[in-house]
Protein backbone atom coordinates (compact mmCIF):
# COMPACT_ATOMS: atom_id res chain seq x y z
CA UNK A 1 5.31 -0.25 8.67
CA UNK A 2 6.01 1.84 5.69
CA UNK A 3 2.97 2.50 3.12
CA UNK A 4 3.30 4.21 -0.49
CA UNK A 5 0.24 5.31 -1.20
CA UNK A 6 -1.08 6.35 -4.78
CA UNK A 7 -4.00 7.79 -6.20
CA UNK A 8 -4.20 5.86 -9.56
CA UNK A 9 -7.38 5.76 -12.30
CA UNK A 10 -6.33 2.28 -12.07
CA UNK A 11 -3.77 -0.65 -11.24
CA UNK A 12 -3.17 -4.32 -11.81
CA UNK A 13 -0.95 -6.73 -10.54
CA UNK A 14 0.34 -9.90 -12.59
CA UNK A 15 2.13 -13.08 -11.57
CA UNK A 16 3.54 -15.21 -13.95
CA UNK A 17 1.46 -13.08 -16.76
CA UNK A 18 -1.76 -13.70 -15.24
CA UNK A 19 -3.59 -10.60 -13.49
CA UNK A 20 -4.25 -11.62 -10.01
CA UNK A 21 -5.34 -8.25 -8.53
CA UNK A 22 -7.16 -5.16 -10.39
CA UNK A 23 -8.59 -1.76 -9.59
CA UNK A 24 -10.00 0.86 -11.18
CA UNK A 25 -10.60 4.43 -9.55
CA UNK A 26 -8.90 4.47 -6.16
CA UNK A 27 -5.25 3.62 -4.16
CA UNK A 28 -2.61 1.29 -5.32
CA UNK A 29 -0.63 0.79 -1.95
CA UNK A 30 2.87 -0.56 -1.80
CA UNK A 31 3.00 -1.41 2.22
CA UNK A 32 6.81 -2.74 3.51
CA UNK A 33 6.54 -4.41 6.91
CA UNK A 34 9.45 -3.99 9.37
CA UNK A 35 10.95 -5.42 12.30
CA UNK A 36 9.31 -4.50 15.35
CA UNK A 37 5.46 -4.00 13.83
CA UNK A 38 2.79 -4.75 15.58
CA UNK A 39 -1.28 -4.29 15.16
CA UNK A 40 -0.81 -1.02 16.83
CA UNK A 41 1.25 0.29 13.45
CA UNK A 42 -1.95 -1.77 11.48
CA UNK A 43 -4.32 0.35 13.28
CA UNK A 44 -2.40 3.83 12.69
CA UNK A 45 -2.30 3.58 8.81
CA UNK A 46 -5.81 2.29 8.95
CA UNK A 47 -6.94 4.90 10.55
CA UNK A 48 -5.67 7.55 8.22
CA UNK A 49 -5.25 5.87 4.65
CA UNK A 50 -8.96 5.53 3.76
CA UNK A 51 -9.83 8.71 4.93
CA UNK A 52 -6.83 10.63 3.62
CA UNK A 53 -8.27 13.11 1.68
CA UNK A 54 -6.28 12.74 -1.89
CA UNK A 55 -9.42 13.24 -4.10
CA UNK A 56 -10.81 15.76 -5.88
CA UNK A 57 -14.20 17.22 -5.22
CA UNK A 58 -16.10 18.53 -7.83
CA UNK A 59 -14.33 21.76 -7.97
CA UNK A 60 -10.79 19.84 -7.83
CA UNK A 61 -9.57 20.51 -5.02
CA UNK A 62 -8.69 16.80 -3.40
CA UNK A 63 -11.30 16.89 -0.61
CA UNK A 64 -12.27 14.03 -0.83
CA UNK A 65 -11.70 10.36 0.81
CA UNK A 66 -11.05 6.70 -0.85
CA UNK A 67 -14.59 6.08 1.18
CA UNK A 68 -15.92 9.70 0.10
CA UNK A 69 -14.75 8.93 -3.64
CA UNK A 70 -16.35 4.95 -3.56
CA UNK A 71 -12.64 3.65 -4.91
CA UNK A 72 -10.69 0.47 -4.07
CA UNK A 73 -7.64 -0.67 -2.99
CA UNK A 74 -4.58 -2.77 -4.54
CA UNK A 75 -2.14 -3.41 -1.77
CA UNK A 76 1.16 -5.18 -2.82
CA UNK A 77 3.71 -6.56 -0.38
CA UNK A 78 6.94 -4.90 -1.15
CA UNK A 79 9.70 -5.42 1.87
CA UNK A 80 12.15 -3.01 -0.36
CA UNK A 81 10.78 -0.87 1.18
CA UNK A 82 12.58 -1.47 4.39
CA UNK A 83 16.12 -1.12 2.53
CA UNK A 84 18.64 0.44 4.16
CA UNK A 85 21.75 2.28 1.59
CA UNK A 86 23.80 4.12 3.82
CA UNK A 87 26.77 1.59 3.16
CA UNK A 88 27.75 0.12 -0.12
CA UNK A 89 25.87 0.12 -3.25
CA UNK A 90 23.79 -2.79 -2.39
CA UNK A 91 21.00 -2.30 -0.69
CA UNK A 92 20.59 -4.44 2.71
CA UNK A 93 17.36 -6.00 4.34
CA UNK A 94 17.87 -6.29 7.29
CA UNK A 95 15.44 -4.16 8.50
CA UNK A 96 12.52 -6.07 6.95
CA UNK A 97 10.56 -8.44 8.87
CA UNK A 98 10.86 -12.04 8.53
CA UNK A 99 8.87 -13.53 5.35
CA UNK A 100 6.15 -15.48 7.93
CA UNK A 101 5.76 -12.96 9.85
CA UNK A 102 5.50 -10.26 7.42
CA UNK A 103 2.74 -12.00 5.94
CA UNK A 104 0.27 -12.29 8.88
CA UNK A 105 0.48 -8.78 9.09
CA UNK A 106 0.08 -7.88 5.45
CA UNK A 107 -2.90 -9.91 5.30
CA UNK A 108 -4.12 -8.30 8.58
CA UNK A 109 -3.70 -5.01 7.15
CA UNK A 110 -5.60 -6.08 3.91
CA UNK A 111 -8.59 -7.39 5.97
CA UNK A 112 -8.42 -4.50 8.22
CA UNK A 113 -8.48 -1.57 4.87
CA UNK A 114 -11.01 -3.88 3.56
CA UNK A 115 -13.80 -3.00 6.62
CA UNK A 116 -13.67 0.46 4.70
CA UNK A 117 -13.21 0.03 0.81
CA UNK A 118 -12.91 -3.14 -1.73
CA UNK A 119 -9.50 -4.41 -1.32
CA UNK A 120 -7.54 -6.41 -4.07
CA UNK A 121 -3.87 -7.80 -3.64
CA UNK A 122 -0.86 -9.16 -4.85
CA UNK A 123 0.69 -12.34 -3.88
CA UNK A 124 2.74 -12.16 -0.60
CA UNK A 125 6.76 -13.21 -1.60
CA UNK A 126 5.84 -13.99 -5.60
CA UNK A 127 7.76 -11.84 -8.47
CA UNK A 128 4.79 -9.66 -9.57
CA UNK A 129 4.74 -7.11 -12.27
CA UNK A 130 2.86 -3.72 -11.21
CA UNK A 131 0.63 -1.48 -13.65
CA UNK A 132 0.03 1.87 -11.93
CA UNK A 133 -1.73 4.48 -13.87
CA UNK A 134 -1.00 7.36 -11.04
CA UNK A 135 -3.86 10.35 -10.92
CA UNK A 136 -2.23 13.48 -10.57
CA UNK A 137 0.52 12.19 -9.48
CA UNK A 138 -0.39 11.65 -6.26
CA UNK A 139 2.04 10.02 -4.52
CA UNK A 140 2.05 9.92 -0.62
CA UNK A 141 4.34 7.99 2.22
CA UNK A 142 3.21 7.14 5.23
CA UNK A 143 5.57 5.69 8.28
CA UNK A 144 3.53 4.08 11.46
CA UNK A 145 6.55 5.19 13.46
CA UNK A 146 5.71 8.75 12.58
CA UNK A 147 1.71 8.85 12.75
């Protein structure tokens, strides 16, 4: 499972023109879900993306947590994310996990990040159009396979 994480002042998602997921202060989270995944990869992100320490404390140094900070979370499927380009110019999928199955553990992962901080999405498979104001930048990726 591959996560983008980052630290925005705010982010909304739209499908079809209509804003179906919004944030203010906190994480916009672009999370690709490839073959193989299981909880287990659910559980090793969760345990380290809300507690990541990305935010500034009052001196600005970022020691501080999504929980420590009191921000959300917008989480947006995004299976590019599994692209492979070693060959060609265009890019190939076949990494990425099935559309059904992907989504059981997208939504798992939403439900699971949202025992910690408020969660808001974007809608699994649909064309959406992504604001992200990124903080900092602060832009982070995470790989289960490597945590």
């Amino acid at each position: 499972m591959i996560a983008v994480l980052q630290r925005v002042s705010r982010s909304l998602v739209r499908v079809d023109g209509e804003v179906v997921g919004e944030i203010g202060r906190g994480m916009n989270i672009l999370l690709g879900v490839v073959k193989e995944d299981t909880r287990k990869d659910i559980d090793k992100l969760i345990a380290k993306i809300p507690h990541l320490r990305i935010f500034p404390d009052e001196e600005g140094r970022m020691n501080r947590s999504l929980i420590d900070c009191g921000g959300s979370a917008l989480v947006i499927s995004q299976f590019t994310l599994a692209a492979n380009v070693k060959k060609g110019r265009r890019p190939s999928f076949e990494r990425a996990m099935v559309p059904e199955e992907a989504r059981e553990l997208y939504e798992a992962f939403c439900e699971a990040l949202a025992e910690y901080v408020p969660v808001e999405r974007g809608i699994f498979g649909a064309m959406m159009e992504v604001e992200i104001h990124n903080d900092g930048p602060v832009t982070l990726i995470l790989d289960s396979r490597e945590l």
